[in-house]
Protein backbone atom coordinates (compact mmCIF):
# COMPACT_ATOMS: atom_id res chain seq x y z
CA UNK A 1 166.77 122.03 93.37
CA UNK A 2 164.86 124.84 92.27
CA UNK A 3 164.03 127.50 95.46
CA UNK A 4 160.50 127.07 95.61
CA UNK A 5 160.70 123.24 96.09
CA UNK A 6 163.36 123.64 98.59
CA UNK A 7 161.44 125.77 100.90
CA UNK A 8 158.53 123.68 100.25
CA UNK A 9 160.70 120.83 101.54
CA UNK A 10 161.77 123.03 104.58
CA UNK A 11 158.53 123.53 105.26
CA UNK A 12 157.54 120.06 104.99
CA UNK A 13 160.36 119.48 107.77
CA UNK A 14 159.55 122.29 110.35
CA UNK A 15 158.17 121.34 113.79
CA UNK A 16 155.12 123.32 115.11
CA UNK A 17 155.97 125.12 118.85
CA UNK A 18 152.39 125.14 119.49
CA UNK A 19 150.35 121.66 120.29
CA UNK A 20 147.21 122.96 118.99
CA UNK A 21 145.88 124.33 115.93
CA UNK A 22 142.51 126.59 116.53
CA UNK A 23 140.89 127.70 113.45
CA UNK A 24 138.46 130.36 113.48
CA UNK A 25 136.16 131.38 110.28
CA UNK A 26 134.68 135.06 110.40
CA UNK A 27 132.41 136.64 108.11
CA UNK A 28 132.46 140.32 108.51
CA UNK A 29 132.27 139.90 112.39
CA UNK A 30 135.16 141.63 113.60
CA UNK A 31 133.59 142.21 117.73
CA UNK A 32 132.59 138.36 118.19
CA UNK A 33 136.23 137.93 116.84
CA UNK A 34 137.83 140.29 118.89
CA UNK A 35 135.74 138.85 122.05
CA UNK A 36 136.26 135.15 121.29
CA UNK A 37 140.37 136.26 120.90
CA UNK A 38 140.03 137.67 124.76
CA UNK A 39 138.64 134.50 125.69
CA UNK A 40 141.47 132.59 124.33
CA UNK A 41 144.37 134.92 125.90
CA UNK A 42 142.87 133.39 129.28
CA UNK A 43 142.80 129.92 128.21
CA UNK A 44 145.27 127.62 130.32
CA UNK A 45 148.67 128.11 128.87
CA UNK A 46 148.89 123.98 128.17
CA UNK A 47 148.56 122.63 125.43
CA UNK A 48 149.79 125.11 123.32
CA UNK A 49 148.17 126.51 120.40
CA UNK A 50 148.03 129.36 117.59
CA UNK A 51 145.21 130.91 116.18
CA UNK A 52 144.38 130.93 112.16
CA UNK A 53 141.31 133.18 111.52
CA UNK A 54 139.95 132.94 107.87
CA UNK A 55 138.41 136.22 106.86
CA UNK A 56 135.60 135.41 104.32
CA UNK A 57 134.24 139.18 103.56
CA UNK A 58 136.83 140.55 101.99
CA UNK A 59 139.18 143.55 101.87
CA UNK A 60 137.30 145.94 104.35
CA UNK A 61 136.04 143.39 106.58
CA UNK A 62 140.07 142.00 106.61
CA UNK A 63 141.17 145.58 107.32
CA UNK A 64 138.43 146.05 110.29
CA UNK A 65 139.07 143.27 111.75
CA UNK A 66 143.09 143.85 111.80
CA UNK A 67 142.63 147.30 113.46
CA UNK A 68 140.20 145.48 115.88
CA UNK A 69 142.74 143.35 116.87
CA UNK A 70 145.73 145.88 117.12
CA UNK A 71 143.56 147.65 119.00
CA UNK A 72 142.94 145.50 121.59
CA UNK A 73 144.39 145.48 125.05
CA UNK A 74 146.74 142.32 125.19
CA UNK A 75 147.35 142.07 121.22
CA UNK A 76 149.76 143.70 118.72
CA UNK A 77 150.67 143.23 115.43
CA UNK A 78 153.57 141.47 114.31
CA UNK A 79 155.69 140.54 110.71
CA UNK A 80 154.10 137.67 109.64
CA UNK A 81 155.89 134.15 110.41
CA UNK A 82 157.44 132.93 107.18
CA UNK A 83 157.99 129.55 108.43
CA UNK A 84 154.59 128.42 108.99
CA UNK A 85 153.01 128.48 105.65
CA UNK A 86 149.80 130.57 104.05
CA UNK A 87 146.89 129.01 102.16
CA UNK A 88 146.90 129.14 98.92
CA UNK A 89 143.45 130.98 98.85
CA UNK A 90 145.26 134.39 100.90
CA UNK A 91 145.32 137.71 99.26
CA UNK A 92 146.75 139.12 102.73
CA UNK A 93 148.52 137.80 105.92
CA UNK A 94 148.54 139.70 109.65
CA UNK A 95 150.14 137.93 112.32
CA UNK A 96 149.58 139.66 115.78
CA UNK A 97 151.48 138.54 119.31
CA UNK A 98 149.17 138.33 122.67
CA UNK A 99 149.96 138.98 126.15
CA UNK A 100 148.38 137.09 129.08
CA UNK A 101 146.42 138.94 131.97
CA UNK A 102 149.50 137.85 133.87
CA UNK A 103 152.41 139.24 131.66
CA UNK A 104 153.10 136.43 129.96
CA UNK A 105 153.03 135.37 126.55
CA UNK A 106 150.11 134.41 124.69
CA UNK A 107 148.88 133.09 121.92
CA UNK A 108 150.01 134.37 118.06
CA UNK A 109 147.27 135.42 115.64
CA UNK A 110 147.22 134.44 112.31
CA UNK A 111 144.64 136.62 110.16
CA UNK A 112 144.27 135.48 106.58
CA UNK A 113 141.85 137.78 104.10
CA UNK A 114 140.45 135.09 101.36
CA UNK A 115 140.21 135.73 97.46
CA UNK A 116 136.55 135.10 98.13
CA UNK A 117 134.01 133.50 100.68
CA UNK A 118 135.17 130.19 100.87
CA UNK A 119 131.96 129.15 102.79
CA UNK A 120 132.44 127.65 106.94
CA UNK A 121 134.54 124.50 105.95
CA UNK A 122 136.71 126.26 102.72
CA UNK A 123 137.69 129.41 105.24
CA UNK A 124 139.10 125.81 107.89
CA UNK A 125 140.38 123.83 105.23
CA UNK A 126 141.78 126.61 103.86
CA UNK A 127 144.40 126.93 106.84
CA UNK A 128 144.77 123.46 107.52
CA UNK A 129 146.00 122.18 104.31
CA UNK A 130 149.24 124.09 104.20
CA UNK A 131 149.39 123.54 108.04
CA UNK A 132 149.18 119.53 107.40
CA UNK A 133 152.47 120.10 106.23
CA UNK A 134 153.84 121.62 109.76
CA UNK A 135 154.99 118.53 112.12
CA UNK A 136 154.53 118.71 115.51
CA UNK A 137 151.06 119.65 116.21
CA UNK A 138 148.64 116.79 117.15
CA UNK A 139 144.62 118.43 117.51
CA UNK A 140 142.77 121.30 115.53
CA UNK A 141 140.15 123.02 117.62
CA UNK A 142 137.48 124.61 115.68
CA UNK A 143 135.47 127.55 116.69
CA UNK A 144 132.63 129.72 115.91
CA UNK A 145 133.55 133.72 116.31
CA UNK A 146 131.01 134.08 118.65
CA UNK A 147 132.57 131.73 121.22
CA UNK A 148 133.41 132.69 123.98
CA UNK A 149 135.73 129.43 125.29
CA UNK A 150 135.77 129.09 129.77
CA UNK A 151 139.75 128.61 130.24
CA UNK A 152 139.49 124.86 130.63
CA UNK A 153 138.18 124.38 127.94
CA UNK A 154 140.87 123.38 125.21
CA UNK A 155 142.56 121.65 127.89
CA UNK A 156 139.44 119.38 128.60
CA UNK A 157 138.95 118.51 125.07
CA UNK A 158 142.87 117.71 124.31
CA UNK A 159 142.75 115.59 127.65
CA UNK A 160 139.32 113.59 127.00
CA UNK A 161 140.54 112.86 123.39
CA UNK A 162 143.68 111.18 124.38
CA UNK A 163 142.03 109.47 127.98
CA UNK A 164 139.17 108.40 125.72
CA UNK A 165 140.68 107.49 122.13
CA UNK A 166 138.03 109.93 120.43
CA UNK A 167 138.88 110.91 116.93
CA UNK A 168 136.59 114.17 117.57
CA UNK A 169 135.38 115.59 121.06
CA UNK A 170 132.42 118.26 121.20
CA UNK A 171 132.02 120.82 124.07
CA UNK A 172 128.76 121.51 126.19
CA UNK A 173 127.76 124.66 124.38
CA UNK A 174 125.61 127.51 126.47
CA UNK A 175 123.94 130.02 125.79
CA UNK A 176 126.34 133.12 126.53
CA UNK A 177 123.20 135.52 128.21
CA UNK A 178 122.30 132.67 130.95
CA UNK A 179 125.61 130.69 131.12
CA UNK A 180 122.71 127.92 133.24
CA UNK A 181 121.12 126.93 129.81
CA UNK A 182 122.79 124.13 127.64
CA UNK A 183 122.08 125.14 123.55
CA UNK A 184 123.68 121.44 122.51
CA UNK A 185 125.89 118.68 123.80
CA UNK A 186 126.17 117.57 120.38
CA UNK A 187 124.72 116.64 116.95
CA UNK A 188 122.67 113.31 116.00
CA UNK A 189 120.80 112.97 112.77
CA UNK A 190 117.52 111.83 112.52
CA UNK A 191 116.19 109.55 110.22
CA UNK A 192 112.81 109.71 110.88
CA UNK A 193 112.67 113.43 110.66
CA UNK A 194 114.95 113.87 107.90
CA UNK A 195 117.73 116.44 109.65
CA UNK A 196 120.15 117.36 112.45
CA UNK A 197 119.18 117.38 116.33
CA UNK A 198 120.59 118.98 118.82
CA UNK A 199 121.40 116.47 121.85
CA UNK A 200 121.15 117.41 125.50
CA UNK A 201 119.35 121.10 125.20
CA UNK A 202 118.78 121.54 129.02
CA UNK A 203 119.83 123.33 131.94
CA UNK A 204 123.23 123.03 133.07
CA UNK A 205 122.04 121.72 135.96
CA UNK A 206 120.96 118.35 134.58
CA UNK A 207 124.33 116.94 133.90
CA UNK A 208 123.72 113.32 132.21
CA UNK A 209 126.88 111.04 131.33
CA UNK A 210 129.15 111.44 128.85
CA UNK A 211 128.31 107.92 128.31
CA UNK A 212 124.66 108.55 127.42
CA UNK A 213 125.29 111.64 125.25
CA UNK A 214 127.92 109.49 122.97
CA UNK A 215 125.49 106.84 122.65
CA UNK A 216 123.31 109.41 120.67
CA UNK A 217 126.13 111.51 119.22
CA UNK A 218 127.06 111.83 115.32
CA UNK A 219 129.59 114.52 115.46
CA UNK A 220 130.51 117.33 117.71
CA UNK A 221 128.82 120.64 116.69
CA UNK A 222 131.52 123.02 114.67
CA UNK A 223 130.89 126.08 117.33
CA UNK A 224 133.60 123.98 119.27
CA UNK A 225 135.02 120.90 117.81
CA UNK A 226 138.38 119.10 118.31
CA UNK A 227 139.86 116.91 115.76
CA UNK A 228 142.87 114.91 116.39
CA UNK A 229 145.96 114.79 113.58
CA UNK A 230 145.27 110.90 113.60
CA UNK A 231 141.99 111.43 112.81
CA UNK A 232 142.52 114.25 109.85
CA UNK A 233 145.29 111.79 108.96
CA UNK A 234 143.15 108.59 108.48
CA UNK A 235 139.80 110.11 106.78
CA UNK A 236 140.94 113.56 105.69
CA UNK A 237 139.50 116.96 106.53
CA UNK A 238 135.77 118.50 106.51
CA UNK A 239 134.21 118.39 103.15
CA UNK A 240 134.02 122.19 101.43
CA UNK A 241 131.03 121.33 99.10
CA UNK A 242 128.64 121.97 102.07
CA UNK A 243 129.43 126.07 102.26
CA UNK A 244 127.72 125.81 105.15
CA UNK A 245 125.67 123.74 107.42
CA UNK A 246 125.97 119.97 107.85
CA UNK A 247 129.93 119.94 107.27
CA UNK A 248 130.50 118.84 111.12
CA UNK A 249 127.96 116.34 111.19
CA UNK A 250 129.25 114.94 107.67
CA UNK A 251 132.69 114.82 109.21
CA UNK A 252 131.38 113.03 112.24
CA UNK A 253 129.23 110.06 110.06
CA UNK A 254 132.31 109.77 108.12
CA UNK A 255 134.73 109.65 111.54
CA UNK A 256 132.26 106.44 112.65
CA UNK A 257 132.08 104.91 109.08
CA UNK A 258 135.89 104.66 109.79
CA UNK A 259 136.18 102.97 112.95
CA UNK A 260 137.04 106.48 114.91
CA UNK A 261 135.36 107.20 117.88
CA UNK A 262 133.12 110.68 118.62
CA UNK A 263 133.22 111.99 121.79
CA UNK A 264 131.45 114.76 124.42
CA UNK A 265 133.52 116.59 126.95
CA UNK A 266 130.94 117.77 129.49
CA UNK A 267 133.64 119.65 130.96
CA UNK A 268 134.75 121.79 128.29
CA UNK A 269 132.20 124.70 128.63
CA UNK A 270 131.88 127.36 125.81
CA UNK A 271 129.79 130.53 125.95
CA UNK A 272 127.92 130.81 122.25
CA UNK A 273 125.98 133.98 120.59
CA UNK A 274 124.67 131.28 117.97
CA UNK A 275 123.64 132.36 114.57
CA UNK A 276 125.06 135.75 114.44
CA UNK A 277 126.20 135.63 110.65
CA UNK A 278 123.98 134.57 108.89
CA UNK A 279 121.24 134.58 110.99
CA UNK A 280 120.05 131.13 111.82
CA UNK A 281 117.90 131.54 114.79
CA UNK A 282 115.58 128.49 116.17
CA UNK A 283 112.25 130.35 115.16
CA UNK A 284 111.03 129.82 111.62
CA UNK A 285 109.85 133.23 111.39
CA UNK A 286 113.43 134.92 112.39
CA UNK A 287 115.69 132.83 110.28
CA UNK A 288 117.48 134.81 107.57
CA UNK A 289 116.63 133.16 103.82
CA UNK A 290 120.33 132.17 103.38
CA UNK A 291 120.10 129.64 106.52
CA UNK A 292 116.83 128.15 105.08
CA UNK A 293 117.93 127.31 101.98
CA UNK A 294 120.96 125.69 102.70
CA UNK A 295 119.57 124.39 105.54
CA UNK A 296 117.14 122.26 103.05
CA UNK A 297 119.84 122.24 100.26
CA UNK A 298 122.45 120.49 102.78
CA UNK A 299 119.50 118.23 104.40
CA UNK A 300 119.37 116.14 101.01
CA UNK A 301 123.33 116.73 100.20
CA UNK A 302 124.06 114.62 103.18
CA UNK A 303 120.93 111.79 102.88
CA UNK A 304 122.22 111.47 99.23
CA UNK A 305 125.99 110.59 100.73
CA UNK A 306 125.47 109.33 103.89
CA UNK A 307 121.66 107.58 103.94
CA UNK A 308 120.48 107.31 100.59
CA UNK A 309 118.05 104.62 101.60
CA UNK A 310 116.37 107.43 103.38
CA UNK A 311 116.52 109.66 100.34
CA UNK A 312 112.68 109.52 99.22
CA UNK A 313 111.61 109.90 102.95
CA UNK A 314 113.99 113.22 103.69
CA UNK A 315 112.55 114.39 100.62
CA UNK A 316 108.83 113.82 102.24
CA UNK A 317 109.92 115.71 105.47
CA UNK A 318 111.54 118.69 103.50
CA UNK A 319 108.58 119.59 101.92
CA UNK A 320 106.49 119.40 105.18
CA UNK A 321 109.43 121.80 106.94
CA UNK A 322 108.91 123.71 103.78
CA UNK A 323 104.49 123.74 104.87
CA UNK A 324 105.65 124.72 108.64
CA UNK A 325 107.37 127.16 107.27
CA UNK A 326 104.66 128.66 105.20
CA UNK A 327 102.37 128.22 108.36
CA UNK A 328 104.57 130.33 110.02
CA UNK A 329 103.72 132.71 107.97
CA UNK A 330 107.58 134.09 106.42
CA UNK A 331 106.85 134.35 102.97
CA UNK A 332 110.44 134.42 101.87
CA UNK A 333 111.43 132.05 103.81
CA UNK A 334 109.28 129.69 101.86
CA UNK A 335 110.64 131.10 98.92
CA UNK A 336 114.25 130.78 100.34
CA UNK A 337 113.37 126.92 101.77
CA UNK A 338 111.69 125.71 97.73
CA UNK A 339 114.83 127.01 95.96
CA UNK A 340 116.98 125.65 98.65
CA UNK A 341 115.11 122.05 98.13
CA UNK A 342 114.90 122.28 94.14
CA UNK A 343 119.22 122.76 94.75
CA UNK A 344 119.33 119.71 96.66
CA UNK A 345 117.48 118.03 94.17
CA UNK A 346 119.86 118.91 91.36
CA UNK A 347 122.48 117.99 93.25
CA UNK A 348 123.94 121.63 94.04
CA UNK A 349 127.12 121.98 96.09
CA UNK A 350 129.33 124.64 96.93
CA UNK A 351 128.58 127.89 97.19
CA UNK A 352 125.09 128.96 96.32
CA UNK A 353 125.66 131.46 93.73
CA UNK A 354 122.48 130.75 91.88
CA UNK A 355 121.18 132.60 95.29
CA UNK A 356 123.56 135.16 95.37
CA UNK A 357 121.73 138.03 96.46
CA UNK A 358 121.10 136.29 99.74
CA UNK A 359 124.89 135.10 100.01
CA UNK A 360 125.67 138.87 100.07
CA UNK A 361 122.92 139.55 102.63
C-alpha cells in the first residue's frame, strides 16, 4: 500500500479526544479572534472540543493573528498535531495549547492560513471535510470572531440537541455593549418580503418559549450555530457557493426539507459585535457595498433553490430594497445593491470577483 493511502487510512481510523468541533472563520480580525478565544478558555470543560480557525486574509493577517494568540495570557504555541488532518485549501498550520483560569488544561487551537478567501462557508467547510474523516466527535459549533460565548453556552446547545432531537440548535444572540438587548433568536425567511428576518429582537427580559421561537425558525443564525454529526451525515455540510450571507439559513431550509428538526436554546447566551468584517450594519446608510450586494445577490440565489415559486415576487421586493436604498440617500450602495441584483439574475455564485475591488475593501 503506497504511504499516502496508508496514512489516509490511519486517519480515517483515528478517534477524536475532543466531543466538539468549533469552527471559527476570521477575516483579518485578529482582536475579535483573540477575545472570542478568551471566551472559550472559560467555557465549561464538558463536552470537549478543539478549535479550527480559518484565516481568509492571507499571509500577514495569518502571521498577526498567530503572534496574537502566542501572545496571549493562557495560550502558547505548539507543533502542529499530525494526526488530525489539514484542509486541503492550507498554505500554513499553527496549533497553540490553552490553559484554564484554574490551571488546567484547555482547549487546542488550530490556525489554518487559506490559499485564498474561501468566503464564510469555504473557510468552515474547509476544516470540516478532512475532519469528517476523524471518528469520535458528534457536534460542530460554529462561530462568528466577534463572539464572545457565556460559559454555558456550548454545553446548553450540545444538551438541548440531544434532549430535543434537533439536527441544528441556535443561541440567543446579544448585543455585547448592553448584554439586556436580544440582536436574534434565530433566522426565518420571509416570503412576502423576499429575505431573511431576524426572530425574537427584544430585551432579554421578554423571554418567550422555545416552543414559539421554533415554530417561526428556519435555521439558527451562523454567529452561533450547532450542527450535529447525524445531521452533517444525512444532508451534508453548508453550501460554499453563497461566499457569504444566506449559507445558515440555506442549511437550515435544507435540514427541514429532510425531516431534521431546527432548534433555539434560550439558554445558550452569546455576546456578538455583529458586522465587524465586512461591515453589515442594520442602517442602509452604514452598510459597507460588499454586504449590499451579496446581500441582494444571495436573496435571489436562495428563492431560485429553495422557493422558486416566489422567484418573480423576490425579484419585485429587491428592486424596492434597491429604491429604499436610494431614498436613503448612499449612492454606492445603490450602485453596490443593482450589481449585486443583476448577479443574482445571472445566476452568480461564489465569490464575487466581478466586484473585486469591494471584496478587498
Amino acid at each position: 500500500m503506497a504511504p499516502s493511502m496508508l496514512a489516509e487510512q490511519v486517519r480515517e481510523n483515528l478517534a477524536a479526544a475532543f466531543d466538539v468541533v468549533v469552527v471559527v472563520v476570521s477575516y483579518a480580525r485578529p482582536d475579535d479572534v483573540v477575545a472570542c478565544v478568551g471566551a472559550l478558555r472559560r467555557l465549561r470543560p464538558e463536552p470537549t472540543f478543539e478549535v479550527f480557525v480559518a484565516e481568509n486574509g492571507g499571509a500577514e493577517a495569518f502571521d498577526r493573528l498567530a503572534e496574537a494568540l502566542s501572545r496571549e495570557a493562557g495560550s502558547s504555541a505548539i507543533p502542529a498535531d499530525e494526526t488530525l488532518p489539514s484542509p486541503p485549501q492550507a498554505l500554513r498550520v499553527a496549533s497553540f495549547a490553552t490553559q484554564r483560569d484554574d490551571g488546567s488544561p484547555g482547549p487546542r487551537i488550530h490556525l489554518a492560513e487559506m490559499s485564498e478567501n474561501l468566503g464564510y462557508a469555504g473557510g468552515i467547510n474547509a476544516w470540516l471535510r478532512p475532519l469528517l474523516g476523524v471518528q469520535r466527535w458528534r457536534g460542530v459549533w460554529i462561530l462568528n470572531p466577534d463572539t464572545e460565548p457565556e460559559p454555558d453556552a456550548l454545553a446548553e446547545l450540545a444538551a438541548y440537541a440531544v434532549r430535543e432531537d434537533k439536527g441544528l440548535v441556535g443561541s440567543r444572540l446579544v448585543q455585547k455593549a448592553n448584554r439586556t438587548v436580544v440582536q436574534t433568536r434565530g433566522l426565518a425567511w420571509s416570503r412576502l418580503r423576499g429575505t431573511v428576518s431576524a426572530i425574537g429582537r427584544a430585551t432579554a427580559g421578554v423571554e418567550p418559549s422555545s416552543s414559539s421561537i421554533e415554530a417561526q425558525l428556519d435555521a439558527p443564525s451562523g454567529a452561533s450555530m450547532y450542527a450535529t454529526r447525524e445531521l452533517i451525515d444525512s444532508i451534508g455540510l453548508m453550501s460554499d457557493h453563497y461566499f457569504l450571507y444566506g449559507e445558515d439559513l440555506e442549511w437550515g431550509v435544507r435540514a427541514k426539507r429532510y425531516g431534521h428538526a431546527v432548534g433555539y436554546a434560550d439558554s445558550s447566551v452569546v455576546p456578538h459585535e455583529g458586522g465587524s468584517t465586512i461591515g453589515s450594519a442594520r442602517r442602509r446608510r452604514d452598510r459597507s457595498p460588499l454586504s449590499v450586494y451579496l446581500d441582494l445577490r444571495n436573496r435571489l440565489i436562495l428563492a431560485r433553490e429553495h422557493y422558486w415559486p416566489w422567484l418573480p415576487w423576490t425579484l419585485v421586493m429587491a428592486l424596492a430594497e434597491i429604491g429604499a436604498i436610494a431614498c436613503a440617500g448612499s449612492w454606492p450602495n445603490v450602485v453596490a445593491a443593482l450589481n449585486g441584483f443583476f448577479a443574482g439574475l445571472l445566476g452568480e455564485t461564489g465569490r464575487p470577483n466581478n466586484f473585486s475591488r469591494l471584496v478587498r475593501r
